[in-house]
N, C-alpha and C. Protein backbone atom coordinates (compact mmCIF):
# COMPACT_ATOMS: atom_id res chain seq x y z
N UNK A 1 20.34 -5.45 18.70
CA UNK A 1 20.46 -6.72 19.37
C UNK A 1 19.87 -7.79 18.45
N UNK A 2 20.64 -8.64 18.35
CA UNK A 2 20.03 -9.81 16.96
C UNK A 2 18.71 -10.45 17.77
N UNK A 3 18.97 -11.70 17.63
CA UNK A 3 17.69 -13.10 18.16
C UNK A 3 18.63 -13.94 19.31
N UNK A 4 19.70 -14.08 18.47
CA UNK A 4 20.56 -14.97 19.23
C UNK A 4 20.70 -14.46 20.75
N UNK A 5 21.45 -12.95 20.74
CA UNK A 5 21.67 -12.31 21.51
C UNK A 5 20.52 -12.25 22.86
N UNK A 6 19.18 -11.64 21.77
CA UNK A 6 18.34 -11.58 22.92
C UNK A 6 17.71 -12.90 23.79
N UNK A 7 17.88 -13.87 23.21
CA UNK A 7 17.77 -15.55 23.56
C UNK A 7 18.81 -15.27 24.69
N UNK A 8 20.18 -15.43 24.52
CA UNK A 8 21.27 -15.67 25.54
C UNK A 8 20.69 -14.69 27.22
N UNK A 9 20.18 -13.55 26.14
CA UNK A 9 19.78 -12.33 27.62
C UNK A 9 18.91 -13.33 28.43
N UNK A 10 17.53 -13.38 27.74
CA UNK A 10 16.33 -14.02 28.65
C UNK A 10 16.85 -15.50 29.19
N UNK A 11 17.72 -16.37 28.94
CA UNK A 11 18.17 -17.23 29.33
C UNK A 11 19.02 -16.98 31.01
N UNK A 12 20.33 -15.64 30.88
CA UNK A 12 20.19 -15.47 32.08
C UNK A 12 19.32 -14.76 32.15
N UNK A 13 18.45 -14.21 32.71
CA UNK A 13 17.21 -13.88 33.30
C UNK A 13 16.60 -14.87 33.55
N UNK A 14 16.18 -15.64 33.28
CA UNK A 14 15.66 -17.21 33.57
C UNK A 14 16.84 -17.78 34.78
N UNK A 15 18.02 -18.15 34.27
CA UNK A 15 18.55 -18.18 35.38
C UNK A 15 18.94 -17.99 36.82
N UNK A 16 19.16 -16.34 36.32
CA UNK A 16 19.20 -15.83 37.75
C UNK A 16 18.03 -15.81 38.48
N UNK A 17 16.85 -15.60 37.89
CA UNK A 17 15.46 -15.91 38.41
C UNK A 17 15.48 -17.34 39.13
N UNK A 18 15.75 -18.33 38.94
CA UNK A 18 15.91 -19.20 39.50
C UNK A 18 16.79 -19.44 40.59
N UNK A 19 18.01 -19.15 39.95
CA UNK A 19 19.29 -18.99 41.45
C UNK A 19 18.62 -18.68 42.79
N UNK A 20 17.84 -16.97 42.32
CA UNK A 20 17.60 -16.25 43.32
C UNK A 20 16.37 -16.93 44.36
N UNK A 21 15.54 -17.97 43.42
CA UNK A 21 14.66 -18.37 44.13
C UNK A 21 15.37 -19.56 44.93
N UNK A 22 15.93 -20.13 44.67
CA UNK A 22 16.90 -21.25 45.31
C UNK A 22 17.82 -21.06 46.06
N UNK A 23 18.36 -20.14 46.16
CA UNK A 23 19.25 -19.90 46.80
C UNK A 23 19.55 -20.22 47.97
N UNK A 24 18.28 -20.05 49.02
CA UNK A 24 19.23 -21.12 50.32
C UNK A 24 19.15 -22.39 50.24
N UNK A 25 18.45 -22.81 49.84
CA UNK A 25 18.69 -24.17 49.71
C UNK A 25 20.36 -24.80 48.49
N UNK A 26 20.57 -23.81 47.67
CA UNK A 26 22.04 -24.16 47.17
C UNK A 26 22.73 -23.45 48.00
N UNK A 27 22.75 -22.38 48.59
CA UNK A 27 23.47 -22.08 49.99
C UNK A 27 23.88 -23.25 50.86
N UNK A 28 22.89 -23.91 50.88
CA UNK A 28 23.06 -25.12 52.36
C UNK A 28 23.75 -26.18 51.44
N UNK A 29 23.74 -27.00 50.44
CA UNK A 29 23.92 -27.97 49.69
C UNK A 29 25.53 -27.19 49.51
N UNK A 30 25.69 -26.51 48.52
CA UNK A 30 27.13 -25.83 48.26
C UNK A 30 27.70 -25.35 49.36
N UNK A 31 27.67 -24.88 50.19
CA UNK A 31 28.35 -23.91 51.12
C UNK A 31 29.47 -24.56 51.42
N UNK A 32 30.21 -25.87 51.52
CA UNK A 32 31.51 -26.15 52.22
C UNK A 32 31.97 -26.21 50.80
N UNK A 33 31.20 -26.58 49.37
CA UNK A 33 32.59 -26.36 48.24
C UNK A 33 32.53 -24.70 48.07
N UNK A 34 31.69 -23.89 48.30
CA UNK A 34 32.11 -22.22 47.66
C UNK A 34 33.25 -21.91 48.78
N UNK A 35 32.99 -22.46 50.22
CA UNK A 35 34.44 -21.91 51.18
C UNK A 35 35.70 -22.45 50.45
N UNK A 36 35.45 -23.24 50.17
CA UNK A 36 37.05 -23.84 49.58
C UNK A 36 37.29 -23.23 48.26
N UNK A 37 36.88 -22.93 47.40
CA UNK A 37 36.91 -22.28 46.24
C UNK A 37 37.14 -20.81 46.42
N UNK A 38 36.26 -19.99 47.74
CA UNK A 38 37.00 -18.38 48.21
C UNK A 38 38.26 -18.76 48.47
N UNK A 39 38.94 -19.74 49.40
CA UNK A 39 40.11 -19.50 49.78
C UNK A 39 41.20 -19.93 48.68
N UNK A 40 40.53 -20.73 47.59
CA UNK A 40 41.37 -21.16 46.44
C UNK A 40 41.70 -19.73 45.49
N UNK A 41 40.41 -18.91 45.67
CA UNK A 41 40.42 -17.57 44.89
C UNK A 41 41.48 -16.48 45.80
N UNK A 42 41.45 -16.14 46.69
CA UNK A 42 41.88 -15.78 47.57
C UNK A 42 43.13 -15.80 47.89
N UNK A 43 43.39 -16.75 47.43
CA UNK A 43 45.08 -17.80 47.53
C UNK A 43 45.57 -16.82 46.03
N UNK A 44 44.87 -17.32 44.91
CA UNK A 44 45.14 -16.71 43.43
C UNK A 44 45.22 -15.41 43.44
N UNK A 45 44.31 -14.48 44.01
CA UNK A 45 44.27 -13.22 43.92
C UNK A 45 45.63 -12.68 44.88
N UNK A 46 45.89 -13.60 45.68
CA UNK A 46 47.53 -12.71 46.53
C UNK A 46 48.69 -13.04 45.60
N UNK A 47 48.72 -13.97 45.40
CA UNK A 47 49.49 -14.69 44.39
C UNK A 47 50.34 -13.28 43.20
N UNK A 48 49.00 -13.35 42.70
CA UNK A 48 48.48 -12.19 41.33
C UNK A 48 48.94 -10.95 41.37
N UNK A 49 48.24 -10.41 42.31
CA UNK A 49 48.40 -8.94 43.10
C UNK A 49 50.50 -8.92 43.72
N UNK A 50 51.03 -9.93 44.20
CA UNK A 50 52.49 -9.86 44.87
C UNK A 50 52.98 -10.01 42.90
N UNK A 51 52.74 -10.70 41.92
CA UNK A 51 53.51 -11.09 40.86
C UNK A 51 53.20 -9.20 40.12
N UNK A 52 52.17 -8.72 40.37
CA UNK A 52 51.82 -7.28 39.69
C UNK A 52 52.82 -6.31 40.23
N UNK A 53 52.59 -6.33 41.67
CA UNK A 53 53.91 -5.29 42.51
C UNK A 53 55.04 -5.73 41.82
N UNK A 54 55.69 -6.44 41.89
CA UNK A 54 57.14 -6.96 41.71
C UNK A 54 57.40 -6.66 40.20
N UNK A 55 56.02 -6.71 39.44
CA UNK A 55 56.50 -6.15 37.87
C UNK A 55 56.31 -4.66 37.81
N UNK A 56 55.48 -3.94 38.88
CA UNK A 56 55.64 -2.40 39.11
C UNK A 56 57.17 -2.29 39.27
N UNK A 57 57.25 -2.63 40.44
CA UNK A 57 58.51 -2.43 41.15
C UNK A 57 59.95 -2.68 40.18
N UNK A 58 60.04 -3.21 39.05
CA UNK A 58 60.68 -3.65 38.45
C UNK A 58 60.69 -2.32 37.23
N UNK A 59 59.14 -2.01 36.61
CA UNK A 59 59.26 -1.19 35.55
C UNK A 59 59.81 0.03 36.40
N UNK A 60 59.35 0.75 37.49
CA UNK A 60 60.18 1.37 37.95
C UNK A 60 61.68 1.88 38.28
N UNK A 61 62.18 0.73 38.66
CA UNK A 61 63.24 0.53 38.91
C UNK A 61 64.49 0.41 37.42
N UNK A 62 63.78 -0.04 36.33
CA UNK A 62 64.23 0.26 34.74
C UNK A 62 64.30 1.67 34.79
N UNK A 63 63.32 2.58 34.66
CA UNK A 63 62.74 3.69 34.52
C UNK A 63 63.86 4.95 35.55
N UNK A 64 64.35 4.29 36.50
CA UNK A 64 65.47 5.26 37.05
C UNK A 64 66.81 5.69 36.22
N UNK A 65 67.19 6.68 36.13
CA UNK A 65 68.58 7.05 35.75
C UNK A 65 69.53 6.39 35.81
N UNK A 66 70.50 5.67 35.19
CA UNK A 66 71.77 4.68 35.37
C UNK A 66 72.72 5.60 36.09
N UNK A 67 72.66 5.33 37.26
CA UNK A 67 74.05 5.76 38.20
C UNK A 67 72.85 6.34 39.48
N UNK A 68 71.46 6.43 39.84
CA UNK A 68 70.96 7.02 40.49
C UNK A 68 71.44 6.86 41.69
N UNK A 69 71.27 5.32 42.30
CA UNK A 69 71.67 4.30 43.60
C UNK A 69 73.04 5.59 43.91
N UNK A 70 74.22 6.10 42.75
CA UNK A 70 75.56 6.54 43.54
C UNK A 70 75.56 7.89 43.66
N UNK A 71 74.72 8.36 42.47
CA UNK A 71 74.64 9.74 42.88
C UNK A 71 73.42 9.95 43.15
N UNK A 72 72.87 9.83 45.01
CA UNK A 72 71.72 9.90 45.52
C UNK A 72 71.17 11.78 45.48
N UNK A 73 70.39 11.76 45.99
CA UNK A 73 70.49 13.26 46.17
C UNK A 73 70.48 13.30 47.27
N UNK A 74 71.50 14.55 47.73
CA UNK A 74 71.57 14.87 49.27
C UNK A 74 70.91 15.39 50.05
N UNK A 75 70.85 15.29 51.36
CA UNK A 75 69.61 16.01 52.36
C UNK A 75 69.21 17.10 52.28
N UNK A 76 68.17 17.87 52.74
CA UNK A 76 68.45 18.91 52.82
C UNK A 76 68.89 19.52 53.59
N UNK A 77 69.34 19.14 54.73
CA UNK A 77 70.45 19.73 55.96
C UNK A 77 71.26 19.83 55.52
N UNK A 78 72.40 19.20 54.66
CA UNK A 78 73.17 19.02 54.38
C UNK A 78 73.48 20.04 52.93
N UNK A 79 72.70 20.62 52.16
CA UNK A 79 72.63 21.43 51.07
C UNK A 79 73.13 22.99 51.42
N UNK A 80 73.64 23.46 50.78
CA UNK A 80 73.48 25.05 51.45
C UNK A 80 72.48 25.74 51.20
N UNK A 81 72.42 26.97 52.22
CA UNK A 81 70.86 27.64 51.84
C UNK A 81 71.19 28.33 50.72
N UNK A 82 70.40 29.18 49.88
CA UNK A 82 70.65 30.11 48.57
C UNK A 82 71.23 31.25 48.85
N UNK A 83 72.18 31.20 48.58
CA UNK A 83 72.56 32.59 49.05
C UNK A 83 73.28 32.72 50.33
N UNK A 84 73.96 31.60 50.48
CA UNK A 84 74.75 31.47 51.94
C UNK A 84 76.64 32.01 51.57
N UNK A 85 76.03 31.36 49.99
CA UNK A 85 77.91 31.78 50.17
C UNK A 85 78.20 33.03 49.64
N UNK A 86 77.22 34.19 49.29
CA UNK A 86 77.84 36.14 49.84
C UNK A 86 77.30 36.50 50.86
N UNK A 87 76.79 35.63 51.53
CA UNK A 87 76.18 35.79 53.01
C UNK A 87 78.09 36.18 53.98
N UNK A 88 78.49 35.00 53.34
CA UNK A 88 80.37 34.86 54.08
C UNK A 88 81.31 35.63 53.97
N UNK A 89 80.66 36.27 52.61
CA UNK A 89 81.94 36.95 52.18
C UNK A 89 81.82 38.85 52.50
């Protein structure tokens, strides 16, 4: 760890030492701008999270076989069992 480094550390430490002692009182002073800023975050993070699905959903959807959609695979009700057809004969 250089000088610089350990300066930046004890600085937050100094900080948060302070926050923590202040804190309700910047609780009471801040509290109606941090609500507006959760719901600004909040807003961003759905945003984010719907633009991530839709690029899942997309690499996926690359990632399928060309012709999958027509040749689905069929039920299994609809399959024969193994061994059904010298079962007939």
């Amino acid at each position: 760890m250089t000088r610089s480094e350990f300066g930046y550390f004890c600085a937050g430490v100094a900080a948060g030492a302070l926050g923590h002692k202040f804190y309700p009182q910047l609780k009471e002073q801040l509290g109606p701008y941090m609500a507006g800023a959760m719901v600004f975050a909040q807003q961003a993070f759905g945003d984010a999270m719907k633009d991530a699905l839709a690029t899942v959903d997309s690499m996926q959807k690359a990632a399928e076989p060309v012709g999958a959609e027509f040749f689905g695979v069929r039920p299994a009700a609809a399959a024969p069992a193994a061994g059904a057809e010298h079962a007939a004969a």
